[in-house]
PDB file of N, CA and C in Angstrom:
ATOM      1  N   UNK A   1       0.833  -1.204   0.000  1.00  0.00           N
ATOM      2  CA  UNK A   1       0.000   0.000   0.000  1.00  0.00           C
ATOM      3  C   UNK A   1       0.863   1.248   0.000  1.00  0.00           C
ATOM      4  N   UNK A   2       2.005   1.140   0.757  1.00  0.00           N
ATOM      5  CA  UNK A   2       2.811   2.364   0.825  1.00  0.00           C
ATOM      6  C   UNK A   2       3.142   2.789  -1.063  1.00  0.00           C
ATOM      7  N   UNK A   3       3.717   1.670  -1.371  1.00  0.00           N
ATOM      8  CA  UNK A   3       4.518   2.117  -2.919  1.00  0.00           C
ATOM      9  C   UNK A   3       3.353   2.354  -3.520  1.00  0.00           C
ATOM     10  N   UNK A   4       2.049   2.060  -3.435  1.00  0.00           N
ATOM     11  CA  UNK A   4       0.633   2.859  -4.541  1.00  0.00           C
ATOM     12  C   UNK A   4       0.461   4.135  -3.823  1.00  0.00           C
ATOM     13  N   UNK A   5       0.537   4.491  -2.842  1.00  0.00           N
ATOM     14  CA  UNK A   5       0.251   5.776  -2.067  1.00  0.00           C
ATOM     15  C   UNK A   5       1.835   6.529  -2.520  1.00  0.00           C
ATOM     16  N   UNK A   6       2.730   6.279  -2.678  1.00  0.00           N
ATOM     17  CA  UNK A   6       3.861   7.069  -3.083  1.00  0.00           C
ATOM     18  C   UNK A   6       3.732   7.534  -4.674  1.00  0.00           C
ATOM     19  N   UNK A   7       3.585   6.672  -5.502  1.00  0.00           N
ATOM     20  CA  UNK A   7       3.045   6.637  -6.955  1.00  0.00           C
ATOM     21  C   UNK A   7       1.880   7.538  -6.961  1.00  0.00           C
ATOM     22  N   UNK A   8       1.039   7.358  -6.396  1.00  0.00           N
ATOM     23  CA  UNK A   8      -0.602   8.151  -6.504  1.00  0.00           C
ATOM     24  C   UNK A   8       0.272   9.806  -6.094  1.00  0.00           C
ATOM     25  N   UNK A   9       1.265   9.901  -5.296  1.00  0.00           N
ATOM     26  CA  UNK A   9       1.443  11.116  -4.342  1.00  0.00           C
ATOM     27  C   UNK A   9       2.212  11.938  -5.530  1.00  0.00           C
ATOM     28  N   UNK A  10       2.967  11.207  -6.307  1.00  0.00           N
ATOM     29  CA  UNK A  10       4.002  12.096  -7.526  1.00  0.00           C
ATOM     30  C   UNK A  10       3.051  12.220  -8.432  1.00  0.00           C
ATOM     31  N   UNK A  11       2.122  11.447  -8.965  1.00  0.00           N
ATOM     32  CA  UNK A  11       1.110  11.869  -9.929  1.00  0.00           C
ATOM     33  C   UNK A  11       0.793  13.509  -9.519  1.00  0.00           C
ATOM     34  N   UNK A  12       0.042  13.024  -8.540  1.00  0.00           N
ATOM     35  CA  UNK A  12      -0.744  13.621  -7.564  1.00  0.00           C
ATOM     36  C   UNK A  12       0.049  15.540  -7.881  1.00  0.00           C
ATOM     37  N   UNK A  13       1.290  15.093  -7.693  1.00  0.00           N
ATOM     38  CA  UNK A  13       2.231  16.653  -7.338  1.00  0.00           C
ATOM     39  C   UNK A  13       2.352  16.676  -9.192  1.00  0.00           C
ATOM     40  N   UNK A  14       2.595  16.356  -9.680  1.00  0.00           N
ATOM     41  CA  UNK A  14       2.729  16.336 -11.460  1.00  0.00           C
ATOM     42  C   UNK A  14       1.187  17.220 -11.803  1.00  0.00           C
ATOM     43  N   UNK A  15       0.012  16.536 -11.113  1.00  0.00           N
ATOM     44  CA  UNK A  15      -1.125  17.757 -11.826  1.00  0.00           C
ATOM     45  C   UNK A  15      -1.324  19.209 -11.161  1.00  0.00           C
ATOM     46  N   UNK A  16      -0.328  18.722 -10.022  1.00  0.00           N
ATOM     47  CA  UNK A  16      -0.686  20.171  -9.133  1.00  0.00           C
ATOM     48  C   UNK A  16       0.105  21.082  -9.853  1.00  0.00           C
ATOM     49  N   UNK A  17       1.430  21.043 -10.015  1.00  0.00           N
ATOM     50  CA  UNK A  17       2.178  21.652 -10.773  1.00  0.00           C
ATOM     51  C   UNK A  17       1.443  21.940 -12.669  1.00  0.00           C
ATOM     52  N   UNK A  18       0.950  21.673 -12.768  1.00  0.00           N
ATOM     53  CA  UNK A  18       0.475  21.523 -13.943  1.00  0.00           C
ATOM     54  C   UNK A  18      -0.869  22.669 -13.436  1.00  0.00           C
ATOM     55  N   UNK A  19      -1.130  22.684 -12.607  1.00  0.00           N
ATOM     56  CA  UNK A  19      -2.855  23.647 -12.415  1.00  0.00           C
ATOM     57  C   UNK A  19      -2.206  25.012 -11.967  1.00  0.00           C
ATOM     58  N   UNK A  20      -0.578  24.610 -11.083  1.00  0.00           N
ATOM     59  CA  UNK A  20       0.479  25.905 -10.852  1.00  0.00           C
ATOM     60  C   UNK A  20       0.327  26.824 -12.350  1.00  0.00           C
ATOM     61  N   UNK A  21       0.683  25.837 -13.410  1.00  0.00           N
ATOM     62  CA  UNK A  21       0.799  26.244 -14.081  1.00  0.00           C
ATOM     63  C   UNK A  21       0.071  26.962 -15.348  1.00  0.00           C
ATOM     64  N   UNK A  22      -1.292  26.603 -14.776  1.00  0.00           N
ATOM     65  CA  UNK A  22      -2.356  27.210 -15.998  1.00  0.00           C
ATOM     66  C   UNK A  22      -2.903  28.473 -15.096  1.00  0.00           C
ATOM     67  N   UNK A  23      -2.463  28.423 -13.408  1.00  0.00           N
ATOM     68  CA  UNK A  23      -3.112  30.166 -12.543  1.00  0.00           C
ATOM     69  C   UNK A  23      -1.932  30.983 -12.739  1.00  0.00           C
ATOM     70  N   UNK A  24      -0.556  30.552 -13.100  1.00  0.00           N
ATOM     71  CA  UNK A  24       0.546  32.037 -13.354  1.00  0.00           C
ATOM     72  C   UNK A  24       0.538  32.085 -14.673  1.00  0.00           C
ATOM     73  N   UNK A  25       0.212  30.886 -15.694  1.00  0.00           N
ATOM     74  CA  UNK A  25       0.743  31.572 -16.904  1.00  0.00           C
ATOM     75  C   UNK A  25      -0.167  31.545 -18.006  1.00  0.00           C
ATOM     76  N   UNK A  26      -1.077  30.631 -17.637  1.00  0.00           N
ATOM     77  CA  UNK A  26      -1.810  30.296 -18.317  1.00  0.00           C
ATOM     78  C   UNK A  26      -2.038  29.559 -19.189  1.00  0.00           C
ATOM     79  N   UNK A  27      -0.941  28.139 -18.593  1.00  0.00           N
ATOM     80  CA  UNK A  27      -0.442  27.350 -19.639  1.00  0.00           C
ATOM     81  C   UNK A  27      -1.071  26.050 -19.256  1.00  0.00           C
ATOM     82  N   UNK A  28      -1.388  25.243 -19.902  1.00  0.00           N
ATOM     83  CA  UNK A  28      -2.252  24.053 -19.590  1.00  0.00           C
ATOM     84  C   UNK A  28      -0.964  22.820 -20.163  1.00  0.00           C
ATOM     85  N   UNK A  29       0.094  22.637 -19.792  1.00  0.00           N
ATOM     86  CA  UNK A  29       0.824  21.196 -20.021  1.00  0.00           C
ATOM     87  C   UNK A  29       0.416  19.978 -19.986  1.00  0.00           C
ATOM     88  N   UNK A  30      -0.456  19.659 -19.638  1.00  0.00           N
ATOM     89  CA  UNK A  30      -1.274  18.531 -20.486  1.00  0.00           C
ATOM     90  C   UNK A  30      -1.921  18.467 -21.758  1.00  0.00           C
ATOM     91  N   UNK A  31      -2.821  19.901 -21.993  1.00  0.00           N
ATOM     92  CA  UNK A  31      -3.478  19.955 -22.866  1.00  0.00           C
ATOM     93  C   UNK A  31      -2.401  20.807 -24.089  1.00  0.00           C
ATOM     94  N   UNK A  32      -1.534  20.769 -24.211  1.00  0.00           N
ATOM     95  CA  UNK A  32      -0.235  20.942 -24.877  1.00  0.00           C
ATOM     96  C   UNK A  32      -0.041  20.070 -25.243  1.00  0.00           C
ATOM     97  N   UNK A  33       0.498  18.677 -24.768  1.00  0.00           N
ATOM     98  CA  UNK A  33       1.179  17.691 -24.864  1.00  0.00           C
ATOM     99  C   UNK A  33       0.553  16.498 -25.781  1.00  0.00           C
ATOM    100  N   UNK A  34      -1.048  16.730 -25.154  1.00  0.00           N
ATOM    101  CA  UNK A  34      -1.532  15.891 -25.777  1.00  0.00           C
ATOM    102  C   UNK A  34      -2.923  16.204 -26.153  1.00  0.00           C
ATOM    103  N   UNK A  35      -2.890  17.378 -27.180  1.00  0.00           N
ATOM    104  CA  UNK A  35      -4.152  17.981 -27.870  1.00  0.00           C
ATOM    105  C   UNK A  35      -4.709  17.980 -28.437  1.00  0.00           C
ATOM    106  N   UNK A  36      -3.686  16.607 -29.624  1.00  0.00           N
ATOM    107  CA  UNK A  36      -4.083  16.181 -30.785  1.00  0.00           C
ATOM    108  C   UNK A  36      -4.989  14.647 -30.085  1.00  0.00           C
ATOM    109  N   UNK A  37      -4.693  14.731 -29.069  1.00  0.00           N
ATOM    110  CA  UNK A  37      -5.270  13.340 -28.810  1.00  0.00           C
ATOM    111  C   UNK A  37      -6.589  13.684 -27.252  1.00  0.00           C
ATOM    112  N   UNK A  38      -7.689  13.787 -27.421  1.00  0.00           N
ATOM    113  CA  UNK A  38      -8.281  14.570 -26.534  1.00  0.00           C
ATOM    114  C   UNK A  38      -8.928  13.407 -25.430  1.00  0.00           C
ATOM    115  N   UNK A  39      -8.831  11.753 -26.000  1.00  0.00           N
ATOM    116  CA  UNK A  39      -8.886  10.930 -24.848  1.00  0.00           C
ATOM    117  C   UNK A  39      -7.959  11.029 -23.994  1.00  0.00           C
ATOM    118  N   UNK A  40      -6.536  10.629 -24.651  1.00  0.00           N
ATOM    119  CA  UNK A  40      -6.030  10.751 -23.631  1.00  0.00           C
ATOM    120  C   UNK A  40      -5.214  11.475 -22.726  1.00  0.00           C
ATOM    121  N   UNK A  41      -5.734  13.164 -23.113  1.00  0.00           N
ATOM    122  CA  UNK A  41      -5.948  14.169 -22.434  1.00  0.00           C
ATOM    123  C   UNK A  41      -6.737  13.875 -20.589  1.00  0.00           C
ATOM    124  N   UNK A  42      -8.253  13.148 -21.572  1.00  0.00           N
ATOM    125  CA  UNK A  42      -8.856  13.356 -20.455  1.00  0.00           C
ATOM    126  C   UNK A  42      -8.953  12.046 -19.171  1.00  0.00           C
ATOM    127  N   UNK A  43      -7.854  11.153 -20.362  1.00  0.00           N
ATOM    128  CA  UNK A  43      -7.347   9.851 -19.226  1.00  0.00           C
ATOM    129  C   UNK A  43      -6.433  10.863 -18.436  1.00  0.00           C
ATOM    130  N   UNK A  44      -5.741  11.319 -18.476  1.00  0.00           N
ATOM    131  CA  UNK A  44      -5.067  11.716 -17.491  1.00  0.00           C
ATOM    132  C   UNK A  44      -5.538  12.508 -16.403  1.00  0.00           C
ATOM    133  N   UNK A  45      -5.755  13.367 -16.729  1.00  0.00           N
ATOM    134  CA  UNK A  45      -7.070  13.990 -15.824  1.00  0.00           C
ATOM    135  C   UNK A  45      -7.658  12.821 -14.672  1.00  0.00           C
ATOM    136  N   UNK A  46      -8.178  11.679 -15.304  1.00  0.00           N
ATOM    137  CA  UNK A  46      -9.189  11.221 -14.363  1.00  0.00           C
ATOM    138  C   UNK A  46      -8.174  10.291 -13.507  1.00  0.00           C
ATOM    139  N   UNK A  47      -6.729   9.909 -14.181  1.00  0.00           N
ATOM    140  CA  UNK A  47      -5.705   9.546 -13.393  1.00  0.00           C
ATOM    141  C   UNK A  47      -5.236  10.560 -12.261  1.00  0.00           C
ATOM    142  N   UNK A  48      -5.214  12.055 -12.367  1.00  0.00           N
ATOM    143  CA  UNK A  48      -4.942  12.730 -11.030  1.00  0.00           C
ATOM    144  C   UNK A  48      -5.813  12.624 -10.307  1.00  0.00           C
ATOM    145  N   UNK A  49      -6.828  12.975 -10.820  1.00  0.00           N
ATOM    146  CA  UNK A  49      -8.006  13.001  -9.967  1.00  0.00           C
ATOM    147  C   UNK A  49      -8.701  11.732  -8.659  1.00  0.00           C
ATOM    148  N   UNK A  50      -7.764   9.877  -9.685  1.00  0.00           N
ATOM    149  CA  UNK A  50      -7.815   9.019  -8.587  1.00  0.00           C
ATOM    150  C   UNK A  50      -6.969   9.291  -7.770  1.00  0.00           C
ATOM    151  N   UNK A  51      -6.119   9.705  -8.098  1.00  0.00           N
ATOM    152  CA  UNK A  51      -5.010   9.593  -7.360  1.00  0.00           C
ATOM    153  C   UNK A  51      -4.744  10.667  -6.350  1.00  0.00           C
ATOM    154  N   UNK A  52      -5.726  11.451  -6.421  1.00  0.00           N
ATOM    155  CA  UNK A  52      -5.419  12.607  -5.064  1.00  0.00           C
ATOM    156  C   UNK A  52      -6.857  11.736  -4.110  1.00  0.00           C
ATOM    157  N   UNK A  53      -7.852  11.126  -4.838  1.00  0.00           N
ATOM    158  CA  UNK A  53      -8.820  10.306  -3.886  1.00  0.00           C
ATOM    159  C   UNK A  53      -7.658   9.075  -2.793  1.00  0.00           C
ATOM    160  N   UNK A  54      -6.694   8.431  -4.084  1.00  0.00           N
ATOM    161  CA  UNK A  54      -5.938   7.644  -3.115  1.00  0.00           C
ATOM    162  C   UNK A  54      -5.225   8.174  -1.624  1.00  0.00           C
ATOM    163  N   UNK A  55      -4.575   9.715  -2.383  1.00  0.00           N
ATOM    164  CA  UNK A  55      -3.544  10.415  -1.336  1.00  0.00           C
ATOM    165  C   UNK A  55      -4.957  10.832  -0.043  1.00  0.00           C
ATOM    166  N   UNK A  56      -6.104  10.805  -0.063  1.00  0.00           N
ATOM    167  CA  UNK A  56      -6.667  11.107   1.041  1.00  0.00           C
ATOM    168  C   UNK A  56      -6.202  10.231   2.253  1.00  0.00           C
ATOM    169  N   UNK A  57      -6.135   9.113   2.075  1.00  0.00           N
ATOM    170  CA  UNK A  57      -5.603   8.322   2.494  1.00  0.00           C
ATOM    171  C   UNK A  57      -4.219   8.632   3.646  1.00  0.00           C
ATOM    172  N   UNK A  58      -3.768   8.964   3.553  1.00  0.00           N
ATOM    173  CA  UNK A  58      -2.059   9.595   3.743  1.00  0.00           C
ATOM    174  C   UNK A  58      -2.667  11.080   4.837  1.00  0.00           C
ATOM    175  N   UNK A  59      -3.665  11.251   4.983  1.00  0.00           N
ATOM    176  CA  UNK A  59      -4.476  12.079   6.215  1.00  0.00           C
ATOM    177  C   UNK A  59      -4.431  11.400   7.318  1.00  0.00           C
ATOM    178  N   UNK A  60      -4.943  10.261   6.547  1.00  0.00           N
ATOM    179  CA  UNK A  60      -5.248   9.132   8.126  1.00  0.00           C
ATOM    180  C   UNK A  60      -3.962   8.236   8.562  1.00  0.00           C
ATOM    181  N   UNK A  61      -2.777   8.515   8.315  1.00  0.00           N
ATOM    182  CA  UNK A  61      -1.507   7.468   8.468  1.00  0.00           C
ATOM    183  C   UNK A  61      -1.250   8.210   9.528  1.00  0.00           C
ATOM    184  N   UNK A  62      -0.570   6.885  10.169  1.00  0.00           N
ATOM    185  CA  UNK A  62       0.216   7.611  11.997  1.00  0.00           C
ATOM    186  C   UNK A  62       1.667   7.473  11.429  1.00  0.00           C
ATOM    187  N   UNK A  63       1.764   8.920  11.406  1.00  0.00           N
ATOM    188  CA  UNK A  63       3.766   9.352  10.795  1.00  0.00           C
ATOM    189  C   UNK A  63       4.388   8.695  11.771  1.00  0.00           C
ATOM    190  N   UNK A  64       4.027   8.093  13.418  1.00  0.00           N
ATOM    191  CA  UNK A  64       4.696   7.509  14.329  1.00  0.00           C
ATOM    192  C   UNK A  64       5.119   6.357  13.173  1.00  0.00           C
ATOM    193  N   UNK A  65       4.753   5.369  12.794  1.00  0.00           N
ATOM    194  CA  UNK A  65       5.022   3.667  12.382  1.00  0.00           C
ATOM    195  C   UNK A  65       6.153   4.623  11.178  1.00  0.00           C
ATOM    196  N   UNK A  66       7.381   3.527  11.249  1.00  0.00           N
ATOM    197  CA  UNK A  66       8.204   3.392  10.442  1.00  0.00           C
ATOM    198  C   UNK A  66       7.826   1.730   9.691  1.00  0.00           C
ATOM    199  N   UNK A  67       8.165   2.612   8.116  1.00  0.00           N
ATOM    200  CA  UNK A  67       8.558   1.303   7.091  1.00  0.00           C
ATOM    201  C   UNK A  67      10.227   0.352   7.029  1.00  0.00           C
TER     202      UNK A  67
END
């Protein structure tokens, strides 16, 4: 569970940076990248979007327990 919650967590920071990036500049790096292709635009999308549902998760962990 840890290594899907670490994976979900870099996604996770990859769209944030990416939404950084469409409120200073107005640049949408997804929809750049992949514009010609508008599925899987919006696969990705619904990939951050699980994946910050996964990182909820990571609220409820006791930072006490070591891996």
């Amino acid at each position: 569970m840890v290594i899907l919650q670490k994976i979900a967590l870099v996604i996770t920071i990859i769209g944030a940076i990416n939404w950084g990036l469409i409120g200073l500049f107005d640049f949408n790096l997804v929809g750049t990248l992949f514009e010609s292709i508008e599925i899987l635009e919006k696969l990705i999308y619904i990939i951050v979007g699980v994946t910050g549902l996964i990182n909820i998760g990571i609220l409820f962990m006791n930072f006490d327990e070591r891996d």
